[in-house]
C-alpha atoms as a PDB file:
ATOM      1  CA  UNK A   1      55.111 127.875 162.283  1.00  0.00           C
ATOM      2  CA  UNK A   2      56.383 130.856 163.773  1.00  0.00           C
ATOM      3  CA  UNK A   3      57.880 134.119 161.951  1.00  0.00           C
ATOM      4  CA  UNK A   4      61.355 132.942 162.489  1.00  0.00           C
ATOM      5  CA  UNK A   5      60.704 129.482 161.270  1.00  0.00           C
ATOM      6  CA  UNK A   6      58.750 130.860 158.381  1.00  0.00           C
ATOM      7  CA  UNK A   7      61.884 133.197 157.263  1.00  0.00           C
ATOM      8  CA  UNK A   8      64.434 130.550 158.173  1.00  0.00           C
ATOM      9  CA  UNK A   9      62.676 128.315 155.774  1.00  0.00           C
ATOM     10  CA  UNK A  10      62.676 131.143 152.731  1.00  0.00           C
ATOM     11  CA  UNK A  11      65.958 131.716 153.215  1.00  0.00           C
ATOM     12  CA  UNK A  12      67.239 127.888 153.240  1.00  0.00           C
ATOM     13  CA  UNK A  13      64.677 127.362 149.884  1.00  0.00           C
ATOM     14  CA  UNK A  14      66.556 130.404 148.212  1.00  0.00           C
ATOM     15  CA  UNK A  15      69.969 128.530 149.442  1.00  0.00           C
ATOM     16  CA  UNK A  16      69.292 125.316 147.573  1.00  0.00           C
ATOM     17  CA  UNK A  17      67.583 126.936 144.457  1.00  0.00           C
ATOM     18  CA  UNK A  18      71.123 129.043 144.455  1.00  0.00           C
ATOM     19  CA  UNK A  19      72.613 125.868 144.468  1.00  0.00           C
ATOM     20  CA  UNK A  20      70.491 123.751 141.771  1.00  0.00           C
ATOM     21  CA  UNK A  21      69.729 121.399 144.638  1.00  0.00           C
ATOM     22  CA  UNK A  22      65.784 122.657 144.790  1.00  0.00           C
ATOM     23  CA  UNK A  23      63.226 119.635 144.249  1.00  0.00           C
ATOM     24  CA  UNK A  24      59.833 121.260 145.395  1.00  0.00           C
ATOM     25  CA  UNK A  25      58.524 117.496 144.991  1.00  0.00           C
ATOM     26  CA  UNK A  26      60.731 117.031 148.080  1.00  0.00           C
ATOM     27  CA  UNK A  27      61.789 119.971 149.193  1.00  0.00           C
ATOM     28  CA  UNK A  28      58.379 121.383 150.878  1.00  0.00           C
ATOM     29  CA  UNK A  29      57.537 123.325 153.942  1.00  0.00           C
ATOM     30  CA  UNK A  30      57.313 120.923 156.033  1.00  0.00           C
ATOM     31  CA  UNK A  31      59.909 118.794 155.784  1.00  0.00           C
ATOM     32  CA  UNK A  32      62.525 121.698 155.296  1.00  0.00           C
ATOM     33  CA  UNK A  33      61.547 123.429 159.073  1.00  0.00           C
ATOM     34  CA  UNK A  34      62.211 119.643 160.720  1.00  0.00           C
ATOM     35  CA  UNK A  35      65.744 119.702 159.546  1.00  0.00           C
ATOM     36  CA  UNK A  36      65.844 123.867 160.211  1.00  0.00           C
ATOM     37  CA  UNK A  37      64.411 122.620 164.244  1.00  0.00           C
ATOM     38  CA  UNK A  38      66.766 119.972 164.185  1.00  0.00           C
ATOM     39  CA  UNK A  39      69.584 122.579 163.918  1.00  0.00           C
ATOM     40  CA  UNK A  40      68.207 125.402 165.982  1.00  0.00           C
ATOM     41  CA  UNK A  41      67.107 127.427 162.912  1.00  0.00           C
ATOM     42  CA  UNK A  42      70.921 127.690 161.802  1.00  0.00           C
ATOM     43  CA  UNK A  43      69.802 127.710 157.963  1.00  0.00           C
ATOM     44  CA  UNK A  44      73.493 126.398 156.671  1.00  0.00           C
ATOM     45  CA  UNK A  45      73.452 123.681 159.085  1.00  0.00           C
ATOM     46  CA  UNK A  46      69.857 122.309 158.409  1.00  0.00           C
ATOM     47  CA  UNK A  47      70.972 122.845 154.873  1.00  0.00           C
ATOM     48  CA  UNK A  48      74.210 120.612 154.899  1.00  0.00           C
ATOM     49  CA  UNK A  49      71.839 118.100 156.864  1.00  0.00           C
ATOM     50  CA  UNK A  50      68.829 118.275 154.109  1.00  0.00           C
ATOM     51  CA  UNK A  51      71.495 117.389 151.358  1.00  0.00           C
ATOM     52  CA  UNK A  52      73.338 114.449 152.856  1.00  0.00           C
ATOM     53  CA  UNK A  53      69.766 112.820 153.324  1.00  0.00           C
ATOM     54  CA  UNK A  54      68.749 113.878 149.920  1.00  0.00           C
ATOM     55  CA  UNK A  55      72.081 111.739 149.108  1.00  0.00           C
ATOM     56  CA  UNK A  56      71.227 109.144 151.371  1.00  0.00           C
ATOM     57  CA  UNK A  57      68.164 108.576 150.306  1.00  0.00           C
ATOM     58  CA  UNK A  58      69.194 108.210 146.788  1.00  0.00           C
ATOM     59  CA  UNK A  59      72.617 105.641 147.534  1.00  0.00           C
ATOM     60  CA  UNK A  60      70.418 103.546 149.713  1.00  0.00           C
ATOM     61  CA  UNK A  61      67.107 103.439 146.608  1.00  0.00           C
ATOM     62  CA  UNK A  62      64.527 104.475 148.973  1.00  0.00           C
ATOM     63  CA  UNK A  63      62.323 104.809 146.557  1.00  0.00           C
ATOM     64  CA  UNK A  64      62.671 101.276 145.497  1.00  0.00           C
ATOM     65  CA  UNK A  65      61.841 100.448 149.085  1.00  0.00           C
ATOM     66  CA  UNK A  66      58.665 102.841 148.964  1.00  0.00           C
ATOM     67  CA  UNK A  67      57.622 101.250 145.748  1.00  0.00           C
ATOM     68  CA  UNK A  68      57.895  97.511 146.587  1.00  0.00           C
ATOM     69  CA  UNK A  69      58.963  96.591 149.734  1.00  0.00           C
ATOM     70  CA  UNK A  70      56.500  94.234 151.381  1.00  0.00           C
ATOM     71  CA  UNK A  71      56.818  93.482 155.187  1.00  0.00           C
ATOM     72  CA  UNK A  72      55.606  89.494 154.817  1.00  0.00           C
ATOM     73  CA  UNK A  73      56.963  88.503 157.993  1.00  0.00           C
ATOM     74  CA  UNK A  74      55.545  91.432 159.974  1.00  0.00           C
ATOM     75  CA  UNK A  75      53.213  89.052 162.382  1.00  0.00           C
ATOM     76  CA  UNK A  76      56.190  87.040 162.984  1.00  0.00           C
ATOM     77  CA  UNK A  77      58.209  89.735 163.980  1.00  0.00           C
ATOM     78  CA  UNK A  78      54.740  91.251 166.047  1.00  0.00           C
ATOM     79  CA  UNK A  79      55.127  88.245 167.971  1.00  0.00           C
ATOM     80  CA  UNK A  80      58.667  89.227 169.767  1.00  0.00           C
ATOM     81  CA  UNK A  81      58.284  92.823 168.989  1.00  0.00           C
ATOM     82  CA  UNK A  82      54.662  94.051 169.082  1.00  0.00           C
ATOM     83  CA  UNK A  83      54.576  97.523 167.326  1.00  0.00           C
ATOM     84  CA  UNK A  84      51.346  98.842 166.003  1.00  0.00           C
ATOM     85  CA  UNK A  85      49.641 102.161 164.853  1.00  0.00           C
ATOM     86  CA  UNK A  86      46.533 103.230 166.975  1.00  0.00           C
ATOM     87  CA  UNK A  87      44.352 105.782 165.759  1.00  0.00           C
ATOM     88  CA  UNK A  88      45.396 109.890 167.292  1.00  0.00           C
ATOM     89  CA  UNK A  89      46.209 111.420 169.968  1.00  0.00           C
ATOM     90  CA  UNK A  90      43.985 114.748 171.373  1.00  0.00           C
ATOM     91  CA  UNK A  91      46.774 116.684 168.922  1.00  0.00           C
ATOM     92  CA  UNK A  92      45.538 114.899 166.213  1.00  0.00           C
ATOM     93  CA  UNK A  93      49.004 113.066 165.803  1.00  0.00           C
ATOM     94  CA  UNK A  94      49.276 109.552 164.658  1.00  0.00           C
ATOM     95  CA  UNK A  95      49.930 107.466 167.314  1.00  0.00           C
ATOM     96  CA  UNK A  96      52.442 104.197 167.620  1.00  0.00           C
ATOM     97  CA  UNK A  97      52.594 101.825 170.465  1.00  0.00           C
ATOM     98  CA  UNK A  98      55.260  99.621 171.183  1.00  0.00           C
ATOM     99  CA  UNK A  99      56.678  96.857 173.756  1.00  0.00           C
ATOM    100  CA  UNK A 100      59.634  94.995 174.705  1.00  0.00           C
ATOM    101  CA  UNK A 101      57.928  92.273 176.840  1.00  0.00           C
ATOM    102  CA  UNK A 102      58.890  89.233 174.719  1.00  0.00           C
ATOM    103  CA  UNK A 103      61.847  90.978 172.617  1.00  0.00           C
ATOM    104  CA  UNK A 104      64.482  88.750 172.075  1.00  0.00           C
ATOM    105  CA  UNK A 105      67.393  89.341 169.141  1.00  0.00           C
ATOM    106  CA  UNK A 106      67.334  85.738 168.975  1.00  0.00           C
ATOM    107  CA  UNK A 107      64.483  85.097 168.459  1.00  0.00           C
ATOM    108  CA  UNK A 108      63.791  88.256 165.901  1.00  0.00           C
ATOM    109  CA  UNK A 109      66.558  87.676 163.794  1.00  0.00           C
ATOM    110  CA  UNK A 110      64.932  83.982 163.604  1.00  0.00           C
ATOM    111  CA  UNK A 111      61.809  85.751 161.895  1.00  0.00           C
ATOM    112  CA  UNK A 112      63.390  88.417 159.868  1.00  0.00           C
ATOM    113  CA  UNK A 113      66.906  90.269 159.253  1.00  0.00           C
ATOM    114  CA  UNK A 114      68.438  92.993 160.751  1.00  0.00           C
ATOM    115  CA  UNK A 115      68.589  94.673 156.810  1.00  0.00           C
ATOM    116  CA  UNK A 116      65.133  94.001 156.304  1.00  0.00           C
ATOM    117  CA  UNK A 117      63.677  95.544 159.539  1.00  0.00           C
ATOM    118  CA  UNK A 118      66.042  98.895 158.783  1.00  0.00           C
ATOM    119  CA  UNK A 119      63.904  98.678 155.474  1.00  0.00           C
ATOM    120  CA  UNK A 120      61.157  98.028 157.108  1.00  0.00           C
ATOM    121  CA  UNK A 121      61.757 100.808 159.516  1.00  0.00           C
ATOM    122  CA  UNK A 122      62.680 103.114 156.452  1.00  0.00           C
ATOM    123  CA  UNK A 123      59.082 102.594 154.796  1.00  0.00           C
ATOM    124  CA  UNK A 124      57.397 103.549 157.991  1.00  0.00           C
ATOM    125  CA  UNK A 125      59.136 106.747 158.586  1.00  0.00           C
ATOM    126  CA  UNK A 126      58.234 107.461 154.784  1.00  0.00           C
ATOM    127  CA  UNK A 127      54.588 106.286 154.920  1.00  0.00           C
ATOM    128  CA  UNK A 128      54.223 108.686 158.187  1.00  0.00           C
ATOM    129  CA  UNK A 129      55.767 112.071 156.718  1.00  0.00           C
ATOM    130  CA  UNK A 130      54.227 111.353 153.340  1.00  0.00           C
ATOM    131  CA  UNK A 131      50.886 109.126 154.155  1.00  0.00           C
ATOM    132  CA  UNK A 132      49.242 109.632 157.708  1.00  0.00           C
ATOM    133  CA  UNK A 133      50.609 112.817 158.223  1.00  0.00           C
ATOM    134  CA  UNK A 134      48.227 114.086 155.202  1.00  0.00           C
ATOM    135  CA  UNK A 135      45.616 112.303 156.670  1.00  0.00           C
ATOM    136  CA  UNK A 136      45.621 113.589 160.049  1.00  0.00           C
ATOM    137  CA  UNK A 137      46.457 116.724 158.712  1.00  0.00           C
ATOM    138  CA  UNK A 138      42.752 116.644 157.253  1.00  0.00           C
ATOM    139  CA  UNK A 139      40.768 114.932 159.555  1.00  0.00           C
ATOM    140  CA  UNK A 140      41.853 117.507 162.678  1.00  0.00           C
ATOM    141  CA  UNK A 141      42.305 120.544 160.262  1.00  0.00           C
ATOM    142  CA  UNK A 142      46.098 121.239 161.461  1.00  0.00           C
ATOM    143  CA  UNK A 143      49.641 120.658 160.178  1.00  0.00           C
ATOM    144  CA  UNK A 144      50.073 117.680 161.380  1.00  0.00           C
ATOM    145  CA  UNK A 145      53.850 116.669 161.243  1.00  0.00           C
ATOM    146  CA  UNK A 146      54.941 114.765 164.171  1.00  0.00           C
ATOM    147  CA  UNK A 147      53.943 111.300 166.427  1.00  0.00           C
ATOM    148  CA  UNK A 148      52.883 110.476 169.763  1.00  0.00           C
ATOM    149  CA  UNK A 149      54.734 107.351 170.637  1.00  0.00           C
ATOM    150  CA  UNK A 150      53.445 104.865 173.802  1.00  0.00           C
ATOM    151  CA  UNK A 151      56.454 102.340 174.688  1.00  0.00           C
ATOM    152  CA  UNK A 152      55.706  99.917 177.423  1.00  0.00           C
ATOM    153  CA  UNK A 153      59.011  98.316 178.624  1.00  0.00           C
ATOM    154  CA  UNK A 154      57.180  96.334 181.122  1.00  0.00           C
ATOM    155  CA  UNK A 155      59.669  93.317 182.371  1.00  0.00           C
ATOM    156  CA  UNK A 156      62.770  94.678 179.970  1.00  0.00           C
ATOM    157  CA  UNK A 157      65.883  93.819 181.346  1.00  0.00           C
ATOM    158  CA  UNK A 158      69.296  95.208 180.468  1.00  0.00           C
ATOM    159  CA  UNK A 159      70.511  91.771 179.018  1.00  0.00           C
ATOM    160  CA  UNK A 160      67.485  92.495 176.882  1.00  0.00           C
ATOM    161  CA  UNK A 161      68.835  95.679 175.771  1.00  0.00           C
ATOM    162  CA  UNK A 162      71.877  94.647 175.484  1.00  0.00           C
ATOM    163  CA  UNK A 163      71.162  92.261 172.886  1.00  0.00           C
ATOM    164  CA  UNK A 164      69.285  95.090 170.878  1.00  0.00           C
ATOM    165  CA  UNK A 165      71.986  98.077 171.382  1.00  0.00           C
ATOM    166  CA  UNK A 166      73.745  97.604 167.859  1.00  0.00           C
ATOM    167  CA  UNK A 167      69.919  97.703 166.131  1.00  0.00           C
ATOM    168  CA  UNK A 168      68.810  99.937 168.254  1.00  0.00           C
ATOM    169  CA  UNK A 169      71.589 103.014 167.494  1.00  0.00           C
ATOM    170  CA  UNK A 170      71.498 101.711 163.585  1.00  0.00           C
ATOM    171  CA  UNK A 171      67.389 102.811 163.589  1.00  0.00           C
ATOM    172  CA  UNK A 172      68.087 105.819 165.535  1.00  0.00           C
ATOM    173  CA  UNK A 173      70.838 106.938 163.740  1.00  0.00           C
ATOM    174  CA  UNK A 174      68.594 106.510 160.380  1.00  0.00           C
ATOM    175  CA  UNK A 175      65.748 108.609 162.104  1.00  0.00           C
ATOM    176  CA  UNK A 176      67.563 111.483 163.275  1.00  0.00           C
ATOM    177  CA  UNK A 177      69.836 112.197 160.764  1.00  0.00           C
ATOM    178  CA  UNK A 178      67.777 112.139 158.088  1.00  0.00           C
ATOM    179  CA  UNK A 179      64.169 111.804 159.230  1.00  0.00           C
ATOM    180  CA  UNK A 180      64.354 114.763 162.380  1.00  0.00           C
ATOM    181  CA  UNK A 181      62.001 116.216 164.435  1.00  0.00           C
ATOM    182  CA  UNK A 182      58.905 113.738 163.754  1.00  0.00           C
ATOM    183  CA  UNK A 183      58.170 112.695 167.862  1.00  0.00           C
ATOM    184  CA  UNK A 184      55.935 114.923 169.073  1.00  0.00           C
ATOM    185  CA  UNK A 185      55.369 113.050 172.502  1.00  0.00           C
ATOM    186  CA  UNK A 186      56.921 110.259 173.847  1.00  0.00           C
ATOM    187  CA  UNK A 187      55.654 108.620 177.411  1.00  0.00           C
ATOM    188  CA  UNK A 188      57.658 105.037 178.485  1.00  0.00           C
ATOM    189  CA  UNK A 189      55.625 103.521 180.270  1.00  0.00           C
ATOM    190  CA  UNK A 190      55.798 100.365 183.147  1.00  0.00           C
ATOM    191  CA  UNK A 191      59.498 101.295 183.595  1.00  0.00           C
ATOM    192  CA  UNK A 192      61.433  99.605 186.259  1.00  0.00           C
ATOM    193  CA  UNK A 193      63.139 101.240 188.718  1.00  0.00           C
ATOM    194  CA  UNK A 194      66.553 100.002 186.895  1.00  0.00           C
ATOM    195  CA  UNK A 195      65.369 101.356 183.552  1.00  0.00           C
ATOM    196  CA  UNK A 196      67.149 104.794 184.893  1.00  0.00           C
ATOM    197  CA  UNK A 197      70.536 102.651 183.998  1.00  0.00           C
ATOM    198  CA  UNK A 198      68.714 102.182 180.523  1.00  0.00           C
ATOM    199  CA  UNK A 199      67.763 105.602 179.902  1.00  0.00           C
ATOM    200  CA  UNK A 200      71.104 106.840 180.692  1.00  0.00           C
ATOM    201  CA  UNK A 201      72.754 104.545 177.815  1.00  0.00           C
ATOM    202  CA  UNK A 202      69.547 105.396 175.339  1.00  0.00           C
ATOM    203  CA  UNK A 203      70.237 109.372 175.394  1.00  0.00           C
ATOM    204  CA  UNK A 204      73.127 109.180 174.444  1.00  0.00           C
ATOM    205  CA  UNK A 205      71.483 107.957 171.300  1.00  0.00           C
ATOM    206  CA  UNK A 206      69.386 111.234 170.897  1.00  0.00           C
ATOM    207  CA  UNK A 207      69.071 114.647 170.983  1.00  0.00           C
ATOM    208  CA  UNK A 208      68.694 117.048 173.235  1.00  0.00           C
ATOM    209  CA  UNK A 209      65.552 118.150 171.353  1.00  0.00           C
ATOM    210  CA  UNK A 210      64.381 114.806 171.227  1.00  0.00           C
ATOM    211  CA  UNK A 211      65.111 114.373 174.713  1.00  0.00           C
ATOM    212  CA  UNK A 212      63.224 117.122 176.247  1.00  0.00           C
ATOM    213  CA  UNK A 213      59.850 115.034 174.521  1.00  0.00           C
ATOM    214  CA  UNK A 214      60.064 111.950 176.463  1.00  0.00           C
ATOM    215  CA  UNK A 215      58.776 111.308 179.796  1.00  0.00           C
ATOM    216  CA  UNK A 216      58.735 107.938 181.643  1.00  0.00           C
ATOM    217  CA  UNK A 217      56.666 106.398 184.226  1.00  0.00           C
ATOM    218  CA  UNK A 218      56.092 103.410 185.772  1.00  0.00           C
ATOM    219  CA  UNK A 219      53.203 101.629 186.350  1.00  0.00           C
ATOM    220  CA  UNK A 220      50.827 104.803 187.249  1.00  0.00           C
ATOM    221  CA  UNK A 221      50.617 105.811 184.289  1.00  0.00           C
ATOM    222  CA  UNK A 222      47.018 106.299 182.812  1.00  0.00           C
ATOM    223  CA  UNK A 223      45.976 109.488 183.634  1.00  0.00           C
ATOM    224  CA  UNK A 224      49.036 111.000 181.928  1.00  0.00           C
ATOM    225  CA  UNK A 225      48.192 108.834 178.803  1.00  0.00           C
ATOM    226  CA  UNK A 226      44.631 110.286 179.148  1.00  0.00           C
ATOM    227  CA  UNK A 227      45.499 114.105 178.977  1.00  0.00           C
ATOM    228  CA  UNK A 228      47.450 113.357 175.609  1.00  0.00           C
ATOM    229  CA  UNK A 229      45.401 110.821 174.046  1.00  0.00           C
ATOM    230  CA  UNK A 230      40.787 110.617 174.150  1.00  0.00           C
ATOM    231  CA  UNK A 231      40.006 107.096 175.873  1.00  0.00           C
ATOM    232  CA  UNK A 232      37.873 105.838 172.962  1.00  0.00           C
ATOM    233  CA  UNK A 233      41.252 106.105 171.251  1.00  0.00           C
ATOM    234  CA  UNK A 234      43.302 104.270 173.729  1.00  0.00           C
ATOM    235  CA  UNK A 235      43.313 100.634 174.159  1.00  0.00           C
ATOM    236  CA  UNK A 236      41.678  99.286 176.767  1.00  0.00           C
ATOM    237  CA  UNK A 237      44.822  97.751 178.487  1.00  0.00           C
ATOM    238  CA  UNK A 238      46.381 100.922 178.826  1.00  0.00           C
ATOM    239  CA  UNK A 239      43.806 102.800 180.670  1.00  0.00           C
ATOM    240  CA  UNK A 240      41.420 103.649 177.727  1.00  0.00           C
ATOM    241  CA  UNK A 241      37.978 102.612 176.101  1.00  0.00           C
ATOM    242  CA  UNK A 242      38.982 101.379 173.019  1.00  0.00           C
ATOM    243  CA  UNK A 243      38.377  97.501 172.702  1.00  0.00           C
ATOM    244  CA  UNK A 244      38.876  96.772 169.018  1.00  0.00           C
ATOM    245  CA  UNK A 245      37.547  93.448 167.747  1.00  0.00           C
ATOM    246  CA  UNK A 246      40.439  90.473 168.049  1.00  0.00           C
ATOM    247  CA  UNK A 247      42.591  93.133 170.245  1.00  0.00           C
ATOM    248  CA  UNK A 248      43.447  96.688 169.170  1.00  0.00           C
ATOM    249  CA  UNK A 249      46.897  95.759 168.606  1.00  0.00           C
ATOM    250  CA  UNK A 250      46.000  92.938 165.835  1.00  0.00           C
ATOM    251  CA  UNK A 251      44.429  95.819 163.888  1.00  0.00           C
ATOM    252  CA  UNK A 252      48.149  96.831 163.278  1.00  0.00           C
ATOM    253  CA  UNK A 253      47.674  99.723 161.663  1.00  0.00           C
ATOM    254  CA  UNK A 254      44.593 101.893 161.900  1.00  0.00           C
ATOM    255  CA  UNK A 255      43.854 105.588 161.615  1.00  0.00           C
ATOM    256  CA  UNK A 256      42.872 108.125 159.436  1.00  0.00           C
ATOM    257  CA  UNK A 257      44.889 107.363 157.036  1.00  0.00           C
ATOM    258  CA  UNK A 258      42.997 104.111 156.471  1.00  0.00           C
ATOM    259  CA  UNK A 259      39.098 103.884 158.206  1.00  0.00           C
ATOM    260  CA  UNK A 260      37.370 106.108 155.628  1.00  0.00           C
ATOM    261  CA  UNK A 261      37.227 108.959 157.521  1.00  0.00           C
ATOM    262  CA  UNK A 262      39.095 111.142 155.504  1.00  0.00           C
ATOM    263  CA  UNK A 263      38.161 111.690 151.379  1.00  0.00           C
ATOM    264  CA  UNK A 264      40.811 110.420 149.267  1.00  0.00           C
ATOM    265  CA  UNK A 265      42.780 107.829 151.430  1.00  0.00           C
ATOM    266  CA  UNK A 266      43.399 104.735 152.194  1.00  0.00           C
ATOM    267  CA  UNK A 267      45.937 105.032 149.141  1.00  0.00           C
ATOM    268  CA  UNK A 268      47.021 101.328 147.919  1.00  0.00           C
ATOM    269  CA  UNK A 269      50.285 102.144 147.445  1.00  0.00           C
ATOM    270  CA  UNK A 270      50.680 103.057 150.904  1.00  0.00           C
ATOM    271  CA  UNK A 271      48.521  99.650 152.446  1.00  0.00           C
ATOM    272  CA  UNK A 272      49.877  97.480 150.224  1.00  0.00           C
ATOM    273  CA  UNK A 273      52.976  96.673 152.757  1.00  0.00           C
ATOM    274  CA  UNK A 274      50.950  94.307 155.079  1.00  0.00           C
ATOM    275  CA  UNK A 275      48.327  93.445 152.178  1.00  0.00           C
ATOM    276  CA  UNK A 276      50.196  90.491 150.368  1.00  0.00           C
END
């Protein structure tokens, strides 16, 4: 953090203990300076922000979510809309690939429901600032508070996206307003030539900070991937070494958070998701 950030952050924690809104269970370090980026430092701002998610959070019983919401259609939904978490990038940040090859809205909404992915979607963010965040934070001794994100949209076509725009703004909508500043690095990847026509639609969805962290390519792509991310920690099929037994990306989840590499974690509560 730098000096600014670091005074910016003292003086929105002295706001909200003026106001009795202070929760240091919630309210730490880290998660105050993502809402005081998110807002260019402007402490009133990030503070108006921090308290309608604090609000949010509580009308739409995210904690109940946290506490027992179990994903049991997630390799169903894997099968239209492969999404899995893939050990860290050189930064030490947790790292998510994606891909729209076979995404359908038919055929997802067959396997699940648009309210239960938005949960589903609201337990990841949660399990990331609160779960393998720590982890990471550990295993690469830094403040680890933000993800590096792979999305191949190899083949996507804009009746394909299309289809998905209504889901699509609900999850982003959910993520920056009340989970900011947690994409560290984001590289599309396999992008047709069209996808500009895409991209033009999907920033509108985002902001400008947001913005400036994603890069897309087409299919020459691997030795960007390989400054950001070590090849024993990128899957094979995307330029790296990794080859993890069955396929890297039916380990769905894997990282620090989970391999016994770091003391203290994996954490059942956190696992227990895809467990049952």
């Amino acid at each position: 953090m730098t000096p600014k950030e670091k005074h910016a952050i003292q003086a929105l924690r002295q706001s909200l203990i003026a106001r009795n809104r202070f929760d240091s269970r919630i309210h730490h370090d880290s998660r105050l300076v993502k809402f005081l980026r998110a807002r260019s430092l402007h402490v009133e701002l990030a503070e108006k922000k921090l308290i309608q998610a604090d609000e949010w959070k509580e009308s739409f019983n995210v904690q109940e979510i946290i506490d027992n919401f179990i994903f049991e259609e997630v390799w169903d939904v894997y099968k239209v809309f492969p999404a899995y978490w893939h050990k860290t990038d050189r930064a030490g940040r947790p790292i998510l690939i994606q891909s729209t090859k076979y995404l359908s809205l038919q055929h997802l909404l067959s396997a699940t429901t648009e309210e239960r992915l938005i949960k589903n979607h609201i337990f990841e963010l949660e399990k990331t600032e609160n779960y393998r965040f720590k982890a990471c934070s550990v295993k690469h001794k830094s403040n680890v508070q933000t993800i590096c994100q792979i999305i191949d949209v190899e083949g996507v076509t804009m009746y394909q996206f299309n289809e998905i725009r209504n889901a699509l703004t609900s999850v982003s909508n959910i993520t920056s307003s009340y989970y900011p500043d947690c994409l560290g690095k984001c590289v599309v990847i396999n992008a047709p030539k069209y996808f500009t026509v895409i991209w033009s639609i999907v920033k509108l969805m985002l902001d400008p900070r947001t913005i400036s962290k994603v890069t897309i390519l087409g299919s020459d792509y691997q030795k960007f991937l390989l400054k950001y991310i070590d090849p024993k920690h990128l899957p094979v099929e995307y330029g790296g070494e990794c080859d993890c037994e069955g396929g890297c990306g039916n380990k769905l989840d894997i990282g620090p958070w989970n391999d016994g590499s770091v003391e203290g974690f994996p954490i059942e509560r956190w696992e227990r998701a895809y467990n049952k």
